[in-house]
C-alpha atoms as a PDB file:
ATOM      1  CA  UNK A   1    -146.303 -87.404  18.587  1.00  0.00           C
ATOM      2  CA  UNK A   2    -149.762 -85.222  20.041  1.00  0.00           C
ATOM      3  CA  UNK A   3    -150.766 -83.605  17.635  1.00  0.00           C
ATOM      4  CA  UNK A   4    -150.476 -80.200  19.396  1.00  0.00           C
ATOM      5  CA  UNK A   5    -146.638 -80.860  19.100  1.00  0.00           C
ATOM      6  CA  UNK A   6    -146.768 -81.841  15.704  1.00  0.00           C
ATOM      7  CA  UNK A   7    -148.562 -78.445  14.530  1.00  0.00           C
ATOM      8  CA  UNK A   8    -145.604 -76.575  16.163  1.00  0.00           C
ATOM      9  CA  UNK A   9    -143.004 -78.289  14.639  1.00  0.00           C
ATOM     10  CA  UNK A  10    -144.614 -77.544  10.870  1.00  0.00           C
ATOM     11  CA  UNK A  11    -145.043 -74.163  11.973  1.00  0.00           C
ATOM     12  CA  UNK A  12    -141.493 -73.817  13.438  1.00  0.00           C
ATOM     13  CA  UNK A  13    -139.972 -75.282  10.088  1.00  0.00           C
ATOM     14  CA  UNK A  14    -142.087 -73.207   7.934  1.00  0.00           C
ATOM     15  CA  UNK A  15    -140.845 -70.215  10.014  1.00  0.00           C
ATOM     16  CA  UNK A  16    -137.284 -71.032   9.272  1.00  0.00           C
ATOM     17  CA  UNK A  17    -138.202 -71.399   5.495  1.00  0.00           C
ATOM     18  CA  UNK A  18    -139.314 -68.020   5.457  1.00  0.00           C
ATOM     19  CA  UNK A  19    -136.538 -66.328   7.515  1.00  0.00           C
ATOM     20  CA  UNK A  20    -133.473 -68.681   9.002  1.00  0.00           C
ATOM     21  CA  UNK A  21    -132.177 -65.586  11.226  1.00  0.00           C
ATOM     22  CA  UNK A  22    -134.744 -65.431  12.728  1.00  0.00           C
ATOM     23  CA  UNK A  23    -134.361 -68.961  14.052  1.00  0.00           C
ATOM     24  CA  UNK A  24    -130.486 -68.743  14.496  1.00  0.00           C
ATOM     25  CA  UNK A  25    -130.319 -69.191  18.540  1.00  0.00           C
ATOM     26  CA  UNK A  26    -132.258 -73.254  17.934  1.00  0.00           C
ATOM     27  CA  UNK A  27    -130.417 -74.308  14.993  1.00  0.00           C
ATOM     28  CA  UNK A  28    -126.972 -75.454  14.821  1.00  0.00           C
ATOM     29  CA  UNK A  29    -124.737 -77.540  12.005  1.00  0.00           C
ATOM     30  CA  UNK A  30    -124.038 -80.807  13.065  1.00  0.00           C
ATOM     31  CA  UNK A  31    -120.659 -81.901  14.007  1.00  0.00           C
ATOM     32  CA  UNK A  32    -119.210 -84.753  11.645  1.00  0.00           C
ATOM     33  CA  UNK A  33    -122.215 -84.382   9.158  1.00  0.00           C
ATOM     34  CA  UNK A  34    -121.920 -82.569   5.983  1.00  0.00           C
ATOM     35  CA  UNK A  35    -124.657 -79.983   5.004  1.00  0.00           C
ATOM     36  CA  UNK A  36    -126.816 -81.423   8.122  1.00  0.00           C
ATOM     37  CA  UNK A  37    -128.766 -79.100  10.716  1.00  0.00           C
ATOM     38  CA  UNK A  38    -130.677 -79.525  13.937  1.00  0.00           C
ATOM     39  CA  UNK A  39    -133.508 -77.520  14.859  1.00  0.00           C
ATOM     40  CA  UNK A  40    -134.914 -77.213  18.088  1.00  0.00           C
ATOM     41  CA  UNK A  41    -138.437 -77.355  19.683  1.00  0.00           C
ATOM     42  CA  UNK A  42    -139.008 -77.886  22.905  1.00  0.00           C
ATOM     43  CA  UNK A  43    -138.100 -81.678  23.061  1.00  0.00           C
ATOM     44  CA  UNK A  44    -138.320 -82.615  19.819  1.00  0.00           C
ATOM     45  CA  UNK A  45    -135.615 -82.376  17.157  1.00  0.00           C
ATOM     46  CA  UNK A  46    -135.733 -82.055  13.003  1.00  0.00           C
ATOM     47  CA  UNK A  47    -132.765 -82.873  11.744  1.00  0.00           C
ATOM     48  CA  UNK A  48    -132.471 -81.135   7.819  1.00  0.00           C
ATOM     49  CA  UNK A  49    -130.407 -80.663   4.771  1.00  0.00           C
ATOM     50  CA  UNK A  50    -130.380 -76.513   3.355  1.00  0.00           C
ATOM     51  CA  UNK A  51    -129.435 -75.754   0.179  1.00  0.00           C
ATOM     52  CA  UNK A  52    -131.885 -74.849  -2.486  1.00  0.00           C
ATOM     53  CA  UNK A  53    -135.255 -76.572  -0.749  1.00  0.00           C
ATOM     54  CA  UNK A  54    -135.171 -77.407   2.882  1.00  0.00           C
ATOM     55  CA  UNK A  55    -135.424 -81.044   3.476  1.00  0.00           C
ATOM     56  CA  UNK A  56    -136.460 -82.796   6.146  1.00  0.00           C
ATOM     57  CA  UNK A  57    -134.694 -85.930   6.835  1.00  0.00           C
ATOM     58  CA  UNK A  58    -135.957 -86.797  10.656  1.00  0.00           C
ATOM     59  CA  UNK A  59    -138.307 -85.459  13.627  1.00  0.00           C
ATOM     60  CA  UNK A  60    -137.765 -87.232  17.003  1.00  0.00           C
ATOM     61  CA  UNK A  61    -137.480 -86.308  20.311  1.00  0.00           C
ATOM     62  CA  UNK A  62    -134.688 -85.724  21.982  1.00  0.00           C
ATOM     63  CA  UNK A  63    -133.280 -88.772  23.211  1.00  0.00           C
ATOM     64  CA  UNK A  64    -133.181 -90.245  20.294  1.00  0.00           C
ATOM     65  CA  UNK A  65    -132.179 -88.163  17.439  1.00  0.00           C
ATOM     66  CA  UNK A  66    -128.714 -88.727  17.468  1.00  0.00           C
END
């Protein structure tokens, strides 16, 4: 991952830590999974648990997240 893409996506999660509606339009649930989200930026794709800490289970790009 360049690095300039990998300073966006910490920024971008660290957004939605501090304020998830602000984010709403790029994340969605995922279908089939429980408690799993997708968050999206630009090409690449973080795939996270929410409930009381936000984890982060995977960042890929987008052919091969799912």
């Amino acid at each position: 991952m360049p690095r300039n893409w990998a300073i966006l996506i910490r920024d971008k999660i660290a957004a939605y830590a501090e304020d998830p509606a602000a984010h709403a339009n790029n994340v969605k649930k995922l279908k089939g999974q429980d408690n799993l989200m997708r968050l999206r930026v630009g090409d690449w794709r973080i795939i996270m648990r929410e409930s009381t800490i936000l984890l982060i289970l995977k960042v890929s790009s987008r052919g091969s997240t799912y």
